[in-house]
PDB file of N, CA and C in Angstrom:
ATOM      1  N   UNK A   1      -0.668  10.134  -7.609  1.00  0.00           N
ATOM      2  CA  UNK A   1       0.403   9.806  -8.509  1.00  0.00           C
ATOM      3  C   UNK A   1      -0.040  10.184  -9.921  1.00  0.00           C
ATOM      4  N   UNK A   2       1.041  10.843 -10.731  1.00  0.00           N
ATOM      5  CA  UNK A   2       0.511  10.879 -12.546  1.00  0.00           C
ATOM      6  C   UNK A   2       0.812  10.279 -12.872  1.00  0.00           C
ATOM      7  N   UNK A   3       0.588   9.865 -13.544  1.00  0.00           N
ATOM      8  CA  UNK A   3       0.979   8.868 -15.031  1.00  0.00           C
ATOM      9  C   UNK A   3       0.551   9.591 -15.988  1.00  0.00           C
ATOM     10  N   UNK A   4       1.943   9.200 -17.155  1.00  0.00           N
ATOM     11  CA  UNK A   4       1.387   9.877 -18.488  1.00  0.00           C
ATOM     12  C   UNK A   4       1.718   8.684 -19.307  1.00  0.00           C
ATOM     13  N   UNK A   5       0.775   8.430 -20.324  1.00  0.00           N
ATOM     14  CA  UNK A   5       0.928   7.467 -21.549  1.00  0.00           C
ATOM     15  C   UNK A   5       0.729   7.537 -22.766  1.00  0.00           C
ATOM     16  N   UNK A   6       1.422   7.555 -23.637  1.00  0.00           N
ATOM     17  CA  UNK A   6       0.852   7.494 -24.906  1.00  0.00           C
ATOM     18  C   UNK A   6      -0.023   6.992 -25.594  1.00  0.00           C
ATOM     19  N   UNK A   7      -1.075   7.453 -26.629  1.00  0.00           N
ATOM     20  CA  UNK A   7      -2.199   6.802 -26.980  1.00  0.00           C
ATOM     21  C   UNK A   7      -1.735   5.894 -28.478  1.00  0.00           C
ATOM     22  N   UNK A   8      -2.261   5.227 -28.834  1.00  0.00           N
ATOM     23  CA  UNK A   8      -2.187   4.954 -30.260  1.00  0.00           C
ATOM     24  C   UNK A   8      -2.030   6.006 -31.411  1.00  0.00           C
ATOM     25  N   UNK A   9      -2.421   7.391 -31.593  1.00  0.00           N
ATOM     26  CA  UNK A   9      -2.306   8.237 -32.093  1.00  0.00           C
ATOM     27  C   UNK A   9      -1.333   9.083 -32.124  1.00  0.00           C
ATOM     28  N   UNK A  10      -0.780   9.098 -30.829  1.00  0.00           N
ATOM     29  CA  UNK A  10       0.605   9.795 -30.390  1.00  0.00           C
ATOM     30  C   UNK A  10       0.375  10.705 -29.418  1.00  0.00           C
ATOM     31  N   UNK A  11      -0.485  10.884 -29.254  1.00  0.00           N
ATOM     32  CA  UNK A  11      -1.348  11.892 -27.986  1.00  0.00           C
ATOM     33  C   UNK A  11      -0.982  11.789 -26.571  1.00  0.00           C
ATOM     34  N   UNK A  12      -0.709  12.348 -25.721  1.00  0.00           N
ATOM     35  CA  UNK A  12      -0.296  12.028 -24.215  1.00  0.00           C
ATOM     36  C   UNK A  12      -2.057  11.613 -23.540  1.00  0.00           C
ATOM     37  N   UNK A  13      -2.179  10.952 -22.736  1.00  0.00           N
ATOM     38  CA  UNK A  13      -3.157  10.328 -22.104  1.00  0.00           C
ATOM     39  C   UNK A  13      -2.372  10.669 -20.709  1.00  0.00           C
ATOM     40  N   UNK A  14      -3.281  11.713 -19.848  1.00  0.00           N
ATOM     41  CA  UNK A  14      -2.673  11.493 -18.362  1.00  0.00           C
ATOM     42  C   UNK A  14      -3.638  10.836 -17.181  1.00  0.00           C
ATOM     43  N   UNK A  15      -3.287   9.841 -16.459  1.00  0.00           N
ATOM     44  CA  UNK A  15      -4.280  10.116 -15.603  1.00  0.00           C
ATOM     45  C   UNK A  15      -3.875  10.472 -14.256  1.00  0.00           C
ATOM     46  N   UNK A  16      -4.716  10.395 -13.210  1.00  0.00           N
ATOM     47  CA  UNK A  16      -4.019  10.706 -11.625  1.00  0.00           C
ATOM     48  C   UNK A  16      -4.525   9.723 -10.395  1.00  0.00           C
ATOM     49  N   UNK A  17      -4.395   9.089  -9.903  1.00  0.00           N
ATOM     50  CA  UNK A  17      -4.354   7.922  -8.883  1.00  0.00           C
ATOM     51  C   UNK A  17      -4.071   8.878  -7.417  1.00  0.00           C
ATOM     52  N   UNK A  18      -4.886   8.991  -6.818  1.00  0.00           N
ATOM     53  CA  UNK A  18      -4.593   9.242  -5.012  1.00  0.00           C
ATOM     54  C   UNK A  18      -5.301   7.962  -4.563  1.00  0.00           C
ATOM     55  N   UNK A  19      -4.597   7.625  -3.339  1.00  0.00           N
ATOM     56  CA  UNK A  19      -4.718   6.153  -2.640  1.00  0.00           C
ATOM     57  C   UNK A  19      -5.174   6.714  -0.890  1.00  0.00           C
ATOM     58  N   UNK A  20      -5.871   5.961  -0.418  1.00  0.00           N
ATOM     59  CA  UNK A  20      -6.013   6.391   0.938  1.00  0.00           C
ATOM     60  C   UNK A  20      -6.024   4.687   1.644  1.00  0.00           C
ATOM     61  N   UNK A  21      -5.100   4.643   2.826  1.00  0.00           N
ATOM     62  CA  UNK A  21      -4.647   3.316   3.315  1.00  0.00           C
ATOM     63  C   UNK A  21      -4.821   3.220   4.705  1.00  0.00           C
ATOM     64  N   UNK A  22      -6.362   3.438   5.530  1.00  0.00           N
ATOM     65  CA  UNK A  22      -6.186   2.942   6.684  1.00  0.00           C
ATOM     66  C   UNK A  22      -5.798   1.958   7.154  1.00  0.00           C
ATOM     67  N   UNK A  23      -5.183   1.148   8.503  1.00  0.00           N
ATOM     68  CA  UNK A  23      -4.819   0.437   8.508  1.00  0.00           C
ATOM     69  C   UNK A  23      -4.414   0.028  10.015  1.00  0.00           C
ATOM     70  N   UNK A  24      -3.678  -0.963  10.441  1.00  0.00           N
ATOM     71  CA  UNK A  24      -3.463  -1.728  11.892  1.00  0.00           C
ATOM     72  C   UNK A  24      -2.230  -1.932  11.616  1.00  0.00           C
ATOM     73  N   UNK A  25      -1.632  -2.334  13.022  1.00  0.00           N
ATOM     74  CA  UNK A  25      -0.788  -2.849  13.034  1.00  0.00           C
ATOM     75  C   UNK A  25      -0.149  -3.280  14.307  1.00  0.00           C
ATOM     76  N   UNK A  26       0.333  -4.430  14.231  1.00  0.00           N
ATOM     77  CA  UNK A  26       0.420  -5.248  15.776  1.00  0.00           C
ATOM     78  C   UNK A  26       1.478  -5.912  16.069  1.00  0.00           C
ATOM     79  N   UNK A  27       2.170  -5.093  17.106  1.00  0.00           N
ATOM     80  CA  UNK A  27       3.643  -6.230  17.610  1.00  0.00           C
ATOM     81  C   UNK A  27       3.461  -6.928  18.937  1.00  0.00           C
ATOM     82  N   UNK A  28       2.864  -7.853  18.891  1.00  0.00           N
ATOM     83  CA  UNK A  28       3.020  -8.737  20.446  1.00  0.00           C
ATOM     84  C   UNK A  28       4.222  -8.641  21.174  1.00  0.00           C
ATOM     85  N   UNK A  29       3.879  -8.718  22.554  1.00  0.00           N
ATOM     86  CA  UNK A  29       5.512  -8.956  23.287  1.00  0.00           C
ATOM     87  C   UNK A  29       5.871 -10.081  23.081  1.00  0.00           C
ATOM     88  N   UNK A  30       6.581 -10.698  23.000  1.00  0.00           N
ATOM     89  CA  UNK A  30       7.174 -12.092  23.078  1.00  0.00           C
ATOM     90  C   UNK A  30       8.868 -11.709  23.778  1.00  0.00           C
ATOM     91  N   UNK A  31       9.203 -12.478  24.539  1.00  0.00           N
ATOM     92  CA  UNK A  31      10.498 -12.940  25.788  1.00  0.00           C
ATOM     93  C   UNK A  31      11.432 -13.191  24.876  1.00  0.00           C
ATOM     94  N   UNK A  32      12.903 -12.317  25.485  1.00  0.00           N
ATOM     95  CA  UNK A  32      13.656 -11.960  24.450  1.00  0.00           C
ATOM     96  C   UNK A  32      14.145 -10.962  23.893  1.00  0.00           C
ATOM     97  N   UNK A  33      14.827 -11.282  22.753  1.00  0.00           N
ATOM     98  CA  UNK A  33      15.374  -9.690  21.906  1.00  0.00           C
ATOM     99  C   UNK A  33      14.376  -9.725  20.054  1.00  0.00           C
ATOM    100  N   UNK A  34      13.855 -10.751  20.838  1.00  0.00           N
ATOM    101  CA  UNK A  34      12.805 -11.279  18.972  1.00  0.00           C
ATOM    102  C   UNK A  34      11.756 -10.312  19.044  1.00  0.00           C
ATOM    103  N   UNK A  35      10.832 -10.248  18.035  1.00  0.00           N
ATOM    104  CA  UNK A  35       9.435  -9.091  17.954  1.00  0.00           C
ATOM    105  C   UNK A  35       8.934  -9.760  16.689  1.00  0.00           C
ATOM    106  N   UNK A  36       7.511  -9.906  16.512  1.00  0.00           N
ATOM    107  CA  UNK A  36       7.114  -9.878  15.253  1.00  0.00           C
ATOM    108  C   UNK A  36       5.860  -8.809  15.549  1.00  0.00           C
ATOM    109  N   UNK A  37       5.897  -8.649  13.976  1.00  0.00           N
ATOM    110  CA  UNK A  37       5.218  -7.458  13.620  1.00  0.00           C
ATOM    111  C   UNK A  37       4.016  -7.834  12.576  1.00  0.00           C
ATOM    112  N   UNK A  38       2.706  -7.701  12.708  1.00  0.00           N
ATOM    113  CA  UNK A  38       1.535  -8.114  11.853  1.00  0.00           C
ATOM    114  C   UNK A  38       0.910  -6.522  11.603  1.00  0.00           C
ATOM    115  N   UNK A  39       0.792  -6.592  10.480  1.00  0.00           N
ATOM    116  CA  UNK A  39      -0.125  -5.326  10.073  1.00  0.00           C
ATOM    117  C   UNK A  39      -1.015  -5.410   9.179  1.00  0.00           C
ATOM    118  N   UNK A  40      -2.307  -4.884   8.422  1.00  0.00           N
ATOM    119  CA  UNK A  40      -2.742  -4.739   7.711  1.00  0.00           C
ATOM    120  C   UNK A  40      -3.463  -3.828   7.323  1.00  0.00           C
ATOM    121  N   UNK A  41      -3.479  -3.472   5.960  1.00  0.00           N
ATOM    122  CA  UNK A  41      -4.117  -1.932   5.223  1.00  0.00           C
ATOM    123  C   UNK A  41      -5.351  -1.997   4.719  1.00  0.00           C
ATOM    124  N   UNK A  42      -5.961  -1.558   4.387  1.00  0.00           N
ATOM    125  CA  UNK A  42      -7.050  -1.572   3.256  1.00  0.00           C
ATOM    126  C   UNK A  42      -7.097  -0.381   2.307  1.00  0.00           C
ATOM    127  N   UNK A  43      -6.001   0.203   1.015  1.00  0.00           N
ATOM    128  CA  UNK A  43      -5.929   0.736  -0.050  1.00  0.00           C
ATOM    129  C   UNK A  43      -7.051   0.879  -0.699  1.00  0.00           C
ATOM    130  N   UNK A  44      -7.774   2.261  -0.264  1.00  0.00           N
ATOM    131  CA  UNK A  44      -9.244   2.457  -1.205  1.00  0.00           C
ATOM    132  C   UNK A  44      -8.638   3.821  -2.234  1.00  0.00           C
ATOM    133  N   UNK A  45      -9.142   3.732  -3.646  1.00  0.00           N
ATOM    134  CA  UNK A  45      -9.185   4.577  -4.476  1.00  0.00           C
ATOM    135  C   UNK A  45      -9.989   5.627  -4.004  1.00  0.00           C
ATOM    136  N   UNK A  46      -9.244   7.532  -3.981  1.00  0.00           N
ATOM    137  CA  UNK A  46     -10.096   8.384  -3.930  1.00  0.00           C
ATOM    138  C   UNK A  46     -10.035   8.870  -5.341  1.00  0.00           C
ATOM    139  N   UNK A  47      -9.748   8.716  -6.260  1.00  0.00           N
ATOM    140  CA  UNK A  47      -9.492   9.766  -7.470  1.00  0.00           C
ATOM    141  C   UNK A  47     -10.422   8.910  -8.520  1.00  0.00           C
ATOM    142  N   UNK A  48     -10.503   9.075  -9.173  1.00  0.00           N
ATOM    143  CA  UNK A  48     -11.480   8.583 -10.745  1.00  0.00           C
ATOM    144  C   UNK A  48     -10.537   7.311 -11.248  1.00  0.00           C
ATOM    145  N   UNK A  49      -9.368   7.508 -11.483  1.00  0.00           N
ATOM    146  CA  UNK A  49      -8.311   6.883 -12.426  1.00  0.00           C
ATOM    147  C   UNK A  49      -7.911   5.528 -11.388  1.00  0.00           C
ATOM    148  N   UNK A  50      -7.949   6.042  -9.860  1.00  0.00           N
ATOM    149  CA  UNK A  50      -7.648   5.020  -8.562  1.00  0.00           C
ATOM    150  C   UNK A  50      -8.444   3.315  -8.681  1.00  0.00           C
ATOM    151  N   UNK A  51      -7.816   2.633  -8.480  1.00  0.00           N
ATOM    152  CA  UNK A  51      -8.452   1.096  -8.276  1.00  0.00           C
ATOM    153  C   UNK A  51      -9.756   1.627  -6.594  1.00  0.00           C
ATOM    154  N   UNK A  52     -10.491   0.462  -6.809  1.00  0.00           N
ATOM    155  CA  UNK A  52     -11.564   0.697  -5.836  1.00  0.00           C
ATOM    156  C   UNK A  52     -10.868   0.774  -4.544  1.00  0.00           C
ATOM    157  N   UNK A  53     -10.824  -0.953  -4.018  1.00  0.00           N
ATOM    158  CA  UNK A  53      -9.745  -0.850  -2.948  1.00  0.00           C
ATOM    159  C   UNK A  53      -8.961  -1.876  -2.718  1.00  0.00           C
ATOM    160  N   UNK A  54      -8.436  -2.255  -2.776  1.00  0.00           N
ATOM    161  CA  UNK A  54      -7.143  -3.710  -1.982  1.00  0.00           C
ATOM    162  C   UNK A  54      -7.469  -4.213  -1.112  1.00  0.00           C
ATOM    163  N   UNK A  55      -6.745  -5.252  -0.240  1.00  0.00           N
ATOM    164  CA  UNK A  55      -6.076  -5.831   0.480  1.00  0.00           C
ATOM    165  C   UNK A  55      -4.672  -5.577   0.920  1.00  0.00           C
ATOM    166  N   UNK A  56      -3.892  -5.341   1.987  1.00  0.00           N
ATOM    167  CA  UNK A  56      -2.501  -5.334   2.130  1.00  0.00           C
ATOM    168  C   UNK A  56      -1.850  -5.806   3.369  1.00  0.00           C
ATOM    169  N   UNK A  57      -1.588  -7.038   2.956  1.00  0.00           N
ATOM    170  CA  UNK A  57      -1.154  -7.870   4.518  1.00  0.00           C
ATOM    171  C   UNK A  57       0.218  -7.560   4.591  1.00  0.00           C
ATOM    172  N   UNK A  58       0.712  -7.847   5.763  1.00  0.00           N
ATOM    173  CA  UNK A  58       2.249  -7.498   5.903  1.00  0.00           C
ATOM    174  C   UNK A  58       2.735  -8.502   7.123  1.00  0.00           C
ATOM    175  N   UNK A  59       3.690  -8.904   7.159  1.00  0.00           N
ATOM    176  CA  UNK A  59       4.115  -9.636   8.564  1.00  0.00           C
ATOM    177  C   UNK A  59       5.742  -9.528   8.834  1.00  0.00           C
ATOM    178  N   UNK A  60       5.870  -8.522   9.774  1.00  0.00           N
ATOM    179  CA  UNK A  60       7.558  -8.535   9.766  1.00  0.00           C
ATOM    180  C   UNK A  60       8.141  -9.406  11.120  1.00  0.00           C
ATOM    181  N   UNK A  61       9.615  -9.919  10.875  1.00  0.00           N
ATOM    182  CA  UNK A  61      10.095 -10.592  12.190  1.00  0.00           C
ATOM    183  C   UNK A  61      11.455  -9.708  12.293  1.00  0.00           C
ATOM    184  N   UNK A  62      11.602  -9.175  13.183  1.00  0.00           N
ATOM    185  CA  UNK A  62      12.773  -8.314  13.701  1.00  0.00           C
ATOM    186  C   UNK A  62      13.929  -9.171  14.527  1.00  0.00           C
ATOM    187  N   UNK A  63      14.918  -8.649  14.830  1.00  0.00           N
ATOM    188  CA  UNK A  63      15.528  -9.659  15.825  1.00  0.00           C
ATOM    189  C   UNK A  63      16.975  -8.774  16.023  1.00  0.00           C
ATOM    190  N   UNK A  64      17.989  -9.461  16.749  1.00  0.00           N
ATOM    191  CA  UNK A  64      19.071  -8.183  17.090  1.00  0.00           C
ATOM    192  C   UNK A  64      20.322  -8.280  16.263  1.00  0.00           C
ATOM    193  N   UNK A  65      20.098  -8.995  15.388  1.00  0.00           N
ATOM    194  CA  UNK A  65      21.643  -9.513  14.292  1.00  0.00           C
ATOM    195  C   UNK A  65      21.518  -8.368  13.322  1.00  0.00           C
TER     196      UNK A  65
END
């Protein structure tokens, strides 16, 4: 991703963020038309400007409505 920002001076400041997100993810059967869905990532910085790495939990519930 770029980002561009302005500096105090008036100058453009750019930097660049690439993200790399291995990750899981798990739908049990459960009886029925219901499903839930558990996943999780781990968001590691590859670029200079990138955060190190995250956490990213997720939990979805599906259903037929």
């Amino acid at each position: 991703m770029w980002d561009e920002e302005l500096t105090e001076t008036g100058s453009e400041n750019g930097t660049y963020e690439m993200l790399l997100s291995p990750g899981v993810r798990w739908a049990p059967y459960t009886s029925g038309a219901t499903q839930w869905v558990l996943g999780m990532g781990l968001p590691m910085g590859v670029s200079r400007d990138a955060p190190d790495i995250s956490l990213f939990l997720y939990m979805s519930f599906e259903h037929p409505y």
